[in-house]
Structure formats: structure tokens, C-alpha cells
N, C-alpha and C. Protein backbone atom coordinates (compact mmCIF):
# COMPACT_ATOMS: atom_id res chain seq x y z
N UNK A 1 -8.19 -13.84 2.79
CA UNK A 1 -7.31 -12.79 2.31
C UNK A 1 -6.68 -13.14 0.96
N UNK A 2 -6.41 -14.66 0.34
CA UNK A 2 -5.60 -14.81 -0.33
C UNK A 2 -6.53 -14.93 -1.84
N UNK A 3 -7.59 -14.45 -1.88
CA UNK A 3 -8.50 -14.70 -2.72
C UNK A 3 -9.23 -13.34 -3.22
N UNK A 4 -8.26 -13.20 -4.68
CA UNK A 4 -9.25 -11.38 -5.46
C UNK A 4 -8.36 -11.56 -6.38
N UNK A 5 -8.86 -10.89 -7.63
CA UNK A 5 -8.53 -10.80 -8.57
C UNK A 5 -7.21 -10.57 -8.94
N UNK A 6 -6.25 -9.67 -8.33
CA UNK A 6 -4.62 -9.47 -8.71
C UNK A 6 -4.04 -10.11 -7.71
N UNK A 7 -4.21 -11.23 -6.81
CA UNK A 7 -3.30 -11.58 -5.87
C UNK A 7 -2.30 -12.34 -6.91
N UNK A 8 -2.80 -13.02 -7.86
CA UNK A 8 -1.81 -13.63 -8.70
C UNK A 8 -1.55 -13.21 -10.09
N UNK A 9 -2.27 -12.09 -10.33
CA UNK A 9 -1.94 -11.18 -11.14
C UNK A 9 -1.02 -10.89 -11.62
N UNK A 10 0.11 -11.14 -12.93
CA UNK A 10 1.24 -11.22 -13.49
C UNK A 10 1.16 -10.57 -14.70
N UNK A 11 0.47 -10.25 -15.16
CA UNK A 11 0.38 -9.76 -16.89
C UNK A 11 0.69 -8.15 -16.82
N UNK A 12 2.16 -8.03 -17.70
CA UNK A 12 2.72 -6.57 -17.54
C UNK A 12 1.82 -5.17 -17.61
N UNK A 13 1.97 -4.37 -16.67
CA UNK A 13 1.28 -3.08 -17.09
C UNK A 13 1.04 -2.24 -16.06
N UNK A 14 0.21 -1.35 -16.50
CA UNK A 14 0.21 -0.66 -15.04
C UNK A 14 -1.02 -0.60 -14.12
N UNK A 15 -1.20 -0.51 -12.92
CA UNK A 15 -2.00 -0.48 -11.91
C UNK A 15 -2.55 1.04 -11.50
N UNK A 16 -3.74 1.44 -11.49
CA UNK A 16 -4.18 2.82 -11.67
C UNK A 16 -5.30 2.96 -10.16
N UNK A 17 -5.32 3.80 -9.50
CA UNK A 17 -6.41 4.32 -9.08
C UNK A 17 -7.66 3.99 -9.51
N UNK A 18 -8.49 3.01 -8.90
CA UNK A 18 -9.83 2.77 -9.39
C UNK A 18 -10.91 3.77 -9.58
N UNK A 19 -10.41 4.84 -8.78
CA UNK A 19 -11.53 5.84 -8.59
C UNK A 19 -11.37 7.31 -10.02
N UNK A 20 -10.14 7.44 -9.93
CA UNK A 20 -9.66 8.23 -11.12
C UNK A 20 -8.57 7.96 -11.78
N UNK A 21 -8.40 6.50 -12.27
CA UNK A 21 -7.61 6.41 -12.84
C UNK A 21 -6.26 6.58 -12.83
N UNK A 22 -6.00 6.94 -12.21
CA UNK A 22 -4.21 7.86 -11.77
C UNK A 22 -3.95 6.68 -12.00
N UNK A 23 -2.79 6.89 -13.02
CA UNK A 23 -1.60 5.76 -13.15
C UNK A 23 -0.86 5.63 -11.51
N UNK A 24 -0.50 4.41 -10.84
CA UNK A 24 0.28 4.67 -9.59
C UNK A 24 1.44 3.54 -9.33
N UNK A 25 1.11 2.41 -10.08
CA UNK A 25 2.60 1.19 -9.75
C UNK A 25 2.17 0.63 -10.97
N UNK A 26 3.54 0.27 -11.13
CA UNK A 26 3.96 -0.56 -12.48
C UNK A 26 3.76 -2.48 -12.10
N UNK A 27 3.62 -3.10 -12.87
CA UNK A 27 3.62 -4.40 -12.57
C UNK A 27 5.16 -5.03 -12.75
N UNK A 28 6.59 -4.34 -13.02
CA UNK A 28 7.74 -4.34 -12.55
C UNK A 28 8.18 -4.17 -11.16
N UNK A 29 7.19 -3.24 -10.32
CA UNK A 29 7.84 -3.81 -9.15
C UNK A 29 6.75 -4.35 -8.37
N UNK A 30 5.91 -5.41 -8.71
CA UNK A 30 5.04 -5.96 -7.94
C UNK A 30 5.72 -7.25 -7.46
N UNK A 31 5.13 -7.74 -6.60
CA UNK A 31 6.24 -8.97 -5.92
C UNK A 31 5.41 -9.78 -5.02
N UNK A 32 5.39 -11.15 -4.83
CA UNK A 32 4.47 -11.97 -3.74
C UNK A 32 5.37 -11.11 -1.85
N UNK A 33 4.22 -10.89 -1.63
CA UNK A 33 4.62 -10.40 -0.26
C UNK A 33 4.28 -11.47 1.18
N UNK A 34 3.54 -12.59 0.24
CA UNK A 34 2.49 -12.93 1.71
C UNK A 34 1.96 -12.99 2.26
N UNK A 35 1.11 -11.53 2.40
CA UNK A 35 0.64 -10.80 2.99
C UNK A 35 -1.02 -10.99 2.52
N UNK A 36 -1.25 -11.35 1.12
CA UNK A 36 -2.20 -12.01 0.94
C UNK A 36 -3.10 -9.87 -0.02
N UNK A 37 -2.22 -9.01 0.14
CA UNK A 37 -2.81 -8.45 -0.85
C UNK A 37 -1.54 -8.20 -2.17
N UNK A 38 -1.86 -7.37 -3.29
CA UNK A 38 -1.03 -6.90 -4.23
C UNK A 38 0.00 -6.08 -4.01
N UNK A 39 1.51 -6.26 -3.33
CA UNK A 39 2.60 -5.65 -3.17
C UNK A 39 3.43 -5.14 -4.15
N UNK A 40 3.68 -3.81 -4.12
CA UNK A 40 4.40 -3.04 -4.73
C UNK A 40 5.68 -2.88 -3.87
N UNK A 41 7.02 -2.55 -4.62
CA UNK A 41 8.02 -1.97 -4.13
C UNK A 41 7.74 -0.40 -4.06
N UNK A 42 7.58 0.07 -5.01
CA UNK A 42 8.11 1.49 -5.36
C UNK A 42 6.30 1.99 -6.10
N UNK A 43 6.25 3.29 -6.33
CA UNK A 43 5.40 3.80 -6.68
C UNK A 43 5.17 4.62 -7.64
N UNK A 44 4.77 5.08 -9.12
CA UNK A 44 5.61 5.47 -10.19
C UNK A 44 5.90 6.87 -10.16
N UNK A 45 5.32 7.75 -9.06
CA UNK A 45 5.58 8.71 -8.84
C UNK A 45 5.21 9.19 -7.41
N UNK A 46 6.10 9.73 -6.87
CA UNK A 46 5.71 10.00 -5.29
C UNK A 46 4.90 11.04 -5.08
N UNK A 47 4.79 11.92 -6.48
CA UNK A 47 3.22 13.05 -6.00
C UNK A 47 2.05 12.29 -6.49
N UNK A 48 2.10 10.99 -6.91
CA UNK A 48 0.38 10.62 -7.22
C UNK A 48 0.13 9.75 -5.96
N UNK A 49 0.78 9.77 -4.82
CA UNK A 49 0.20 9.20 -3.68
C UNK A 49 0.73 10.42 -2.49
N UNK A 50 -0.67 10.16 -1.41
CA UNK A 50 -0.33 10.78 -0.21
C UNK A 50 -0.05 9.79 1.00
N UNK A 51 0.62 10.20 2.20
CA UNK A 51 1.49 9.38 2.71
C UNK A 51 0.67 10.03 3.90
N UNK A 52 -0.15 9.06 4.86
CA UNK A 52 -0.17 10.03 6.12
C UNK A 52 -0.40 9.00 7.31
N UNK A 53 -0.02 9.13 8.81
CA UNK A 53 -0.33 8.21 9.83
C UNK A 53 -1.88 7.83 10.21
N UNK A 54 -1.53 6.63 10.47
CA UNK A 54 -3.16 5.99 10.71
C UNK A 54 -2.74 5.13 11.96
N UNK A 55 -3.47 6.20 12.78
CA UNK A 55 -3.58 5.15 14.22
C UNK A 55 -5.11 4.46 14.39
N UNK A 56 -5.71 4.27 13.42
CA UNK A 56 -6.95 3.24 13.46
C UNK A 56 -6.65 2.08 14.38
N UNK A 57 -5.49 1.44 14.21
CA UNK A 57 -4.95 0.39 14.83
C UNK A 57 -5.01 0.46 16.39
N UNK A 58 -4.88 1.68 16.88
CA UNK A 58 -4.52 1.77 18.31
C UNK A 58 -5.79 2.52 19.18
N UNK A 59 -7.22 2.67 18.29
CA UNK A 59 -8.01 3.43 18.54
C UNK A 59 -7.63 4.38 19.53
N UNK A 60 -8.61 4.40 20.81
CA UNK A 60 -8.35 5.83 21.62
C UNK A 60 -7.46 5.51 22.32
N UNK A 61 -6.64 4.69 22.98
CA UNK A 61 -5.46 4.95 23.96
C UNK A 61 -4.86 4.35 22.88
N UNK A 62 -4.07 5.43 23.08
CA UNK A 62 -2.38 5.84 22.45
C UNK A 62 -1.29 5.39 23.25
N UNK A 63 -1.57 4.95 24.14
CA UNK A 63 -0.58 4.29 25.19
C UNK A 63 -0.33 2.68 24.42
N UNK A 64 -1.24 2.26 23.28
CA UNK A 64 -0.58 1.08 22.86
C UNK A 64 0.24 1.79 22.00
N UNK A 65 -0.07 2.38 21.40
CA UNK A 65 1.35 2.82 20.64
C UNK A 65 2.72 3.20 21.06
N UNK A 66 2.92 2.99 22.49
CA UNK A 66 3.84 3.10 23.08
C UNK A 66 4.69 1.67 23.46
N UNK A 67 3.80 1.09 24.03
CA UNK A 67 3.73 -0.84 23.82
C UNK A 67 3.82 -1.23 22.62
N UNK A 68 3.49 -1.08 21.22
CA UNK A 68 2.93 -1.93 20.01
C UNK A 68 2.87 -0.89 19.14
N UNK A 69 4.49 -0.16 18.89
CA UNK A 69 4.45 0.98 17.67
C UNK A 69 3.95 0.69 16.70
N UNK A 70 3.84 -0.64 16.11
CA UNK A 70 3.93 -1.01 14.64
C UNK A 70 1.89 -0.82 14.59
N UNK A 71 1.36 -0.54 15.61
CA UNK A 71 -0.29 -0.55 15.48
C UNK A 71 -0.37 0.84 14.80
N UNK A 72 0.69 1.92 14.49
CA UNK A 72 0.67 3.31 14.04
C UNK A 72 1.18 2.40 12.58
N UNK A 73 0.62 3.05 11.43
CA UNK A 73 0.54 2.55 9.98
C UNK A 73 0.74 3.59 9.15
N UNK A 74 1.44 3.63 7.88
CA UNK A 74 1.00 4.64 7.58
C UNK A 74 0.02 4.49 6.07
N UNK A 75 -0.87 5.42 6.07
CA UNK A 75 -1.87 4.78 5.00
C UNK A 75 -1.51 5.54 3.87
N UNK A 76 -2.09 4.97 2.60
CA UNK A 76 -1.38 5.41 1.21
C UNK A 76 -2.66 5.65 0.41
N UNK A 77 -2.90 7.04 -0.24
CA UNK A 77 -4.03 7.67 -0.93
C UNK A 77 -3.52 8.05 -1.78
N UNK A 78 -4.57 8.09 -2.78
CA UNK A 78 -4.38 8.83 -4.45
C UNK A 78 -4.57 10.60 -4.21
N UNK A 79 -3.18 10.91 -4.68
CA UNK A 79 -3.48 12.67 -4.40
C UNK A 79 -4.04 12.91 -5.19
N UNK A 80 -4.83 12.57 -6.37
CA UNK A 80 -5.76 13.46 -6.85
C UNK A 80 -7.06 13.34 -6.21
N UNK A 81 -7.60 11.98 -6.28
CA UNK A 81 -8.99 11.72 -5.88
C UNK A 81 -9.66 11.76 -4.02
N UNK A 82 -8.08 10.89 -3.47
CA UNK A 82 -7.94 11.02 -1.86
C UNK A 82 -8.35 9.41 -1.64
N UNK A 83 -8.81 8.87 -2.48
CA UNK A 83 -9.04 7.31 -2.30
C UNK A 83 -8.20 6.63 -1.83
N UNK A 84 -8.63 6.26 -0.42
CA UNK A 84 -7.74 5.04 0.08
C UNK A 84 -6.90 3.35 -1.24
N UNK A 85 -5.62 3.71 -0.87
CA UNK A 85 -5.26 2.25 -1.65
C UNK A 85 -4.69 1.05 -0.97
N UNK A 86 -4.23 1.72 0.33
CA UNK A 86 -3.76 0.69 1.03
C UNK A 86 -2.75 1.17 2.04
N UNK A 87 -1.96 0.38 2.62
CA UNK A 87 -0.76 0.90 3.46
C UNK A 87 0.71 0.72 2.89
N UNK A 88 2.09 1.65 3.86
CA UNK A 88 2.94 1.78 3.36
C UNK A 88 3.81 0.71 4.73
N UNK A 89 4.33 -0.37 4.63
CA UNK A 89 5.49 -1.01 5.38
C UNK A 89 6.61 -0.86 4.73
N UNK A 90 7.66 -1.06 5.80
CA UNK A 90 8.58 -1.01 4.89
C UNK A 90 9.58 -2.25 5.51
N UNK A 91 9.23 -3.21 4.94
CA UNK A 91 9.55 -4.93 5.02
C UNK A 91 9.96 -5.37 3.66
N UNK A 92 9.64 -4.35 3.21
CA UNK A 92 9.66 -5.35 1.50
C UNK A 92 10.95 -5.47 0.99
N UNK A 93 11.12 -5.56 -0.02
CA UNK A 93 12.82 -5.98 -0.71
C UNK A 93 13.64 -5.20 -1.06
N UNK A 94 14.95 -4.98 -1.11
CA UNK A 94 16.10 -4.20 -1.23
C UNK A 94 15.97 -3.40 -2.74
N UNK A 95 16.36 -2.60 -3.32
CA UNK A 95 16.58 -1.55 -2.35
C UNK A 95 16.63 -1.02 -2.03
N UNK A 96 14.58 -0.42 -1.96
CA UNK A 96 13.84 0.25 -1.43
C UNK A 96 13.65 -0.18 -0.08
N UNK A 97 13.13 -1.26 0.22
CA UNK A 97 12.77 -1.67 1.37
C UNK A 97 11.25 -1.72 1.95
N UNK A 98 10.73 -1.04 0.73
CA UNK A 98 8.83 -0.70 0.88
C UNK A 98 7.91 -1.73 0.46
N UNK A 99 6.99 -2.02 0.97
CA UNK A 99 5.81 -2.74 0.62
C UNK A 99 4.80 -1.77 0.54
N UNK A 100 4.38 -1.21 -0.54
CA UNK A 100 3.11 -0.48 -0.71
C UNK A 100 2.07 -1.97 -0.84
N UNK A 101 1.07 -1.99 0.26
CA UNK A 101 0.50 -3.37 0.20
C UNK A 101 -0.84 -2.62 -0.52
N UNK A 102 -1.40 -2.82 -1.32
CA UNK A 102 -2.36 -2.19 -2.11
C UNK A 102 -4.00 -2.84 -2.13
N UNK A 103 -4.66 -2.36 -1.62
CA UNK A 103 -6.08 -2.74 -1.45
C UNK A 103 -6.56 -2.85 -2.79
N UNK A 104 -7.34 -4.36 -3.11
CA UNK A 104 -7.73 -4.31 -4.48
C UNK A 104 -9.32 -4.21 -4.14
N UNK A 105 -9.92 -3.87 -5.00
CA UNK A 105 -10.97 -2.95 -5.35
C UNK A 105 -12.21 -4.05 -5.18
């Protein structure tokens, strides 16, 4: 996990949609999360991403999601193109509180 091109990625600028470009996080609020992908706080605009639940985690019984809420995710797409970028936690730092954990390409 801890091994791709922006995990240590520091050089100011912005981070875009691979698929169309959409400008979407700034490298101001990127931050080591841990987590072993590219963490964002914040997002540079809340209409260039879509926000929607992903129970991938809990496949067909939904009864773990009753046991093991946190297996419901919510996943984070480029509203123009629809390209998956990653998921939305919200563990990250004050004081937003979000980890947009961002799938690198």
C-alpha cells in the first residue's frame, strides 16, 4: 500500500481528475494519513465531486452493517467524468474532520 507515486508527494499544486482533468484538491490540504494512500482534508469545490454510499464492503447481507457500520463507506467521484477517486472518512484533522483518501492512478 505504501508504495505509488504521490504517497510522498510534497511539491505545491493541484491534484486533478486523471480521467478529465477536473481540478479537485489542492496540495495545501494534503496530509500523511497512514493509511498508505494520498489524503486530503477538504476538496476545492464540493460540486466537482459526488458523494454516494458504498456497501461493497458488506456485500449481500446487510445485517453486517448492522454489526460493522463502518463496512458502509462512502465513495468519492468526479462529477463531471463519474470516475472513481477514492473514499470519504471522516478521521482526518480539525477542522474539517475529513479524509478524502484518494486513489492514485
Amino acid at each position: 500500500a505504501f508504495v505509488n507515486q504521490f504517497y510522498r508527494h510534497t511539491a505545491p499544486g493541484t491534484y486533478a481528475c486523471v480521467v478529465c482533468s477536473t481540478p479537485l484538491f489542492s496540495s495545501d490540504t494534503k496530509y500523511h494519513s497512514g493509511a498508505g494512500w494520498p489524503a486530503f482534508s477538504e476538496v476545492m469545490d464540493e460540486d466537482k465531486v459526488l458523494l454516494k454510499k458504498d456497501t461493497s464492503g458488506v456485500g449481500a447481507n446487510f445485517l453486517l452493517a448492522l454489526v460493522n457500520p463502518e463496512l458502509i463507506r462512502t465513495a468519492v467521484n468526479c462529477s463531471k467524468c463519474g470516475g472513481h477517486l477514492g473514499h470519504l472518512f471522516h478521521d482526518g484533522p480539525k477542522p474539517s474532520g475529513k479524509r478524502f483518501a484518494h486513489r492514485p492512478p
